[in-house]
C-alpha atoms as a PDB file:
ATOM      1  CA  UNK A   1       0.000   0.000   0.000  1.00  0.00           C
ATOM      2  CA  UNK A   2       1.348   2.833  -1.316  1.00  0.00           C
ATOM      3  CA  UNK A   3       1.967   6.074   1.678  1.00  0.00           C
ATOM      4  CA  UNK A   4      -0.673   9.253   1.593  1.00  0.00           C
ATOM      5  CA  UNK A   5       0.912  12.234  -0.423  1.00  0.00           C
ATOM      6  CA  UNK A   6       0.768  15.243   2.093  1.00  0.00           C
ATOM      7  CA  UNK A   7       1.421  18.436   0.653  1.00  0.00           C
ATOM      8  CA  UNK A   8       2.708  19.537   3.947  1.00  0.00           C
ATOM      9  CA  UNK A   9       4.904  16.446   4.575  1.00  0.00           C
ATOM     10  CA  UNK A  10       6.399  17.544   0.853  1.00  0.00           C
ATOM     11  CA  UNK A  11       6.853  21.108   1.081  1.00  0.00           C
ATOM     12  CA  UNK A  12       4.448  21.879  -1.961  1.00  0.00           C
ATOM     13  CA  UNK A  13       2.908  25.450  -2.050  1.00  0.00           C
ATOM     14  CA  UNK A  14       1.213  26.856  -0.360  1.00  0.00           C
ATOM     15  CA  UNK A  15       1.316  24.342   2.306  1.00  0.00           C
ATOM     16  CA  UNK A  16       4.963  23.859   4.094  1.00  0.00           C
ATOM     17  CA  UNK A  17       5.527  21.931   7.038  1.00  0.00           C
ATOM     18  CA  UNK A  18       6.438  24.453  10.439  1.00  0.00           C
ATOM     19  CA  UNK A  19      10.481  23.497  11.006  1.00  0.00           C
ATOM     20  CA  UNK A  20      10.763  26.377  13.499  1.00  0.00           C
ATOM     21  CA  UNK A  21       9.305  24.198  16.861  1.00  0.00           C
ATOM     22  CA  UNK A  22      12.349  24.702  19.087  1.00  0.00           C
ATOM     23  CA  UNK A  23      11.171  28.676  18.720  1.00  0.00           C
ATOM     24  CA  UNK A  24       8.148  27.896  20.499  1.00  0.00           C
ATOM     25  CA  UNK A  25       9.595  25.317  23.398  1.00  0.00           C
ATOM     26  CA  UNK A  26      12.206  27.907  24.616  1.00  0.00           C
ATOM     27  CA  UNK A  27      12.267  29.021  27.689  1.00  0.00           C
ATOM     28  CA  UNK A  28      11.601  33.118  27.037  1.00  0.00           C
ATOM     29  CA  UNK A  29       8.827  31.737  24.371  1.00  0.00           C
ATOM     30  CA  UNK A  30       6.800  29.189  27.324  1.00  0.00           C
ATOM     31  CA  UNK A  31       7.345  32.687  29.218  1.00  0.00           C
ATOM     32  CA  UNK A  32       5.418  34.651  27.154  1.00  0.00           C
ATOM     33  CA  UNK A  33       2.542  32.007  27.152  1.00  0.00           C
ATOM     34  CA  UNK A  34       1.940  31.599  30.975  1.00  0.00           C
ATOM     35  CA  UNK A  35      -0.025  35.135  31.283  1.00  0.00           C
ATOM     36  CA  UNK A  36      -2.015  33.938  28.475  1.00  0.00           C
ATOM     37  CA  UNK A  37      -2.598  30.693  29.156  1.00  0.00           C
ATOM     38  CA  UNK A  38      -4.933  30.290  32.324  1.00  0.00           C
ATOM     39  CA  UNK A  39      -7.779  32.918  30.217  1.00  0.00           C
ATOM     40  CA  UNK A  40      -7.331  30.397  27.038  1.00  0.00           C
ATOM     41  CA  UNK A  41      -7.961  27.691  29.077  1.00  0.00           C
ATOM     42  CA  UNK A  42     -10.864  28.939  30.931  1.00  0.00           C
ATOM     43  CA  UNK A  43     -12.268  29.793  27.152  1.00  0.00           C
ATOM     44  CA  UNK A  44     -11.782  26.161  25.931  1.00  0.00           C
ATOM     45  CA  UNK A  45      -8.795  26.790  24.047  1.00  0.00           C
ATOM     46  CA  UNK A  46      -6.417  23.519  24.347  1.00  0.00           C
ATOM     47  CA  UNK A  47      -2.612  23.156  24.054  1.00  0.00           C
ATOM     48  CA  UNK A  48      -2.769  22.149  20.624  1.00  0.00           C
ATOM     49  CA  UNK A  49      -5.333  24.796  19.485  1.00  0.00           C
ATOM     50  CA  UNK A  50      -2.697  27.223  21.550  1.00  0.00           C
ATOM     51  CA  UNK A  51       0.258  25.720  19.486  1.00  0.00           C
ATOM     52  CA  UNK A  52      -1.582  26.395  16.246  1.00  0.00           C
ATOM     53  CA  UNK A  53      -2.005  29.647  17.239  1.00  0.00           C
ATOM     54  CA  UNK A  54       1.846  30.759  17.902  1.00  0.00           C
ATOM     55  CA  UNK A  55       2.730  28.995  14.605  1.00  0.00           C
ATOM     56  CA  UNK A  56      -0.030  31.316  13.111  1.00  0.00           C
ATOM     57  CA  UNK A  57       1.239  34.160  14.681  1.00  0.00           C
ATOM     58  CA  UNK A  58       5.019  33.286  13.666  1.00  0.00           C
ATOM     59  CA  UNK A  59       3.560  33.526   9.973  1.00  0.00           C
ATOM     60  CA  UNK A  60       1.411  36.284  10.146  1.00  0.00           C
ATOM     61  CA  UNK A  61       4.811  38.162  12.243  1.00  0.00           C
ATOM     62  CA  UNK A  62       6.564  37.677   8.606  1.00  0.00           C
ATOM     63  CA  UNK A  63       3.768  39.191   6.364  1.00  0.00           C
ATOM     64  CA  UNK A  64       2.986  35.917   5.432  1.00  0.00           C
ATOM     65  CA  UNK A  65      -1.220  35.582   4.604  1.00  0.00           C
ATOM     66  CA  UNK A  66      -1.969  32.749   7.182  1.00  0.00           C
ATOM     67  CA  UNK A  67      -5.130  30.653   7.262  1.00  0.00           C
ATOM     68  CA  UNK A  68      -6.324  28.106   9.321  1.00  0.00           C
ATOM     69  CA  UNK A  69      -7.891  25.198   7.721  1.00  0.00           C
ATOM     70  CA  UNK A  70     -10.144  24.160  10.497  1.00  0.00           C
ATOM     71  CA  UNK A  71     -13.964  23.635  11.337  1.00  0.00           C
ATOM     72  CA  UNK A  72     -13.233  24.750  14.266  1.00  0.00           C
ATOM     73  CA  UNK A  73     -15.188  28.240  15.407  1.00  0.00           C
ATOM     74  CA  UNK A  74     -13.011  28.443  18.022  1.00  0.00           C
ATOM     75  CA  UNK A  75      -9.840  28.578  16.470  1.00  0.00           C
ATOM     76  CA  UNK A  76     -11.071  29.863  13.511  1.00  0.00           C
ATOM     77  CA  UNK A  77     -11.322  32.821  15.382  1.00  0.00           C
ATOM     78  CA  UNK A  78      -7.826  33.388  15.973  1.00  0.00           C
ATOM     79  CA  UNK A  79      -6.870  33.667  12.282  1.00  0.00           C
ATOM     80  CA  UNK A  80      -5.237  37.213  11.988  1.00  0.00           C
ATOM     81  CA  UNK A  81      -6.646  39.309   8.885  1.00  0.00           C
ATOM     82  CA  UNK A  82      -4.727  39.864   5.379  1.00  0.00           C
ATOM     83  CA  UNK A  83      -1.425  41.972   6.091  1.00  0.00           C
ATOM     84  CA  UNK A  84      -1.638  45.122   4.122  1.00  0.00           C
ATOM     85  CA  UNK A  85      -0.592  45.306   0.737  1.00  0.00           C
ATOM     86  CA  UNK A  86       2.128  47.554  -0.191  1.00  0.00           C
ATOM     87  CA  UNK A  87       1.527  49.406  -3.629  1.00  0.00           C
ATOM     88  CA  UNK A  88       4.254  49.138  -5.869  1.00  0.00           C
ATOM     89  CA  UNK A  89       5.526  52.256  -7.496  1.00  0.00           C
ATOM     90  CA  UNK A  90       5.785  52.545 -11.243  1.00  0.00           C
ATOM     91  CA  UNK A  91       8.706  53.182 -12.622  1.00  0.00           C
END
């Protein structure tokens, strides 16, 4: 049986898998989530759905368009808007 394709898994636009998880388990990083952390929890919010987040926010931080592909109201929620376009100057 041949293994599922996963455009993540494979790096194929615009899906990538996240290589930058050590950024998120460092100390100063699980530093900046404890203030956060007892509100998500009270809201529902799990660890995982909190992990999606800060990998969301690490995108959106670039300029990146992020989206989360979820059924999920919940998270859903979290998804940041479109960054702002630039307008290119003609030349």
């Amino acid at each position: 049986m041949a293994a599922a394709s996963s455009p993540s898994l494979n790096q194929e636009e615009p899906w990538a898998a996240f290589e930058q998880q050590e950024l998120l388990w460092q100390a100063d990083a699980l530093k900046s989530w404890t203030p956060d952390w007892p509100d998500q929890a009270n809201q529902g919010l799990s660890m995982g759905d909190a992990t999606i987040t800060r990998v969301m926010d690490y995108y959106a931080r670039t300029g990146m368009e992020v989206e989360i592909v979820t059924g999920d109201r919940q998270l859903k929620a979290y998804q940041p808007g479109k960054p702002a376009r630039t307008p290119r100057r003609r030349r």
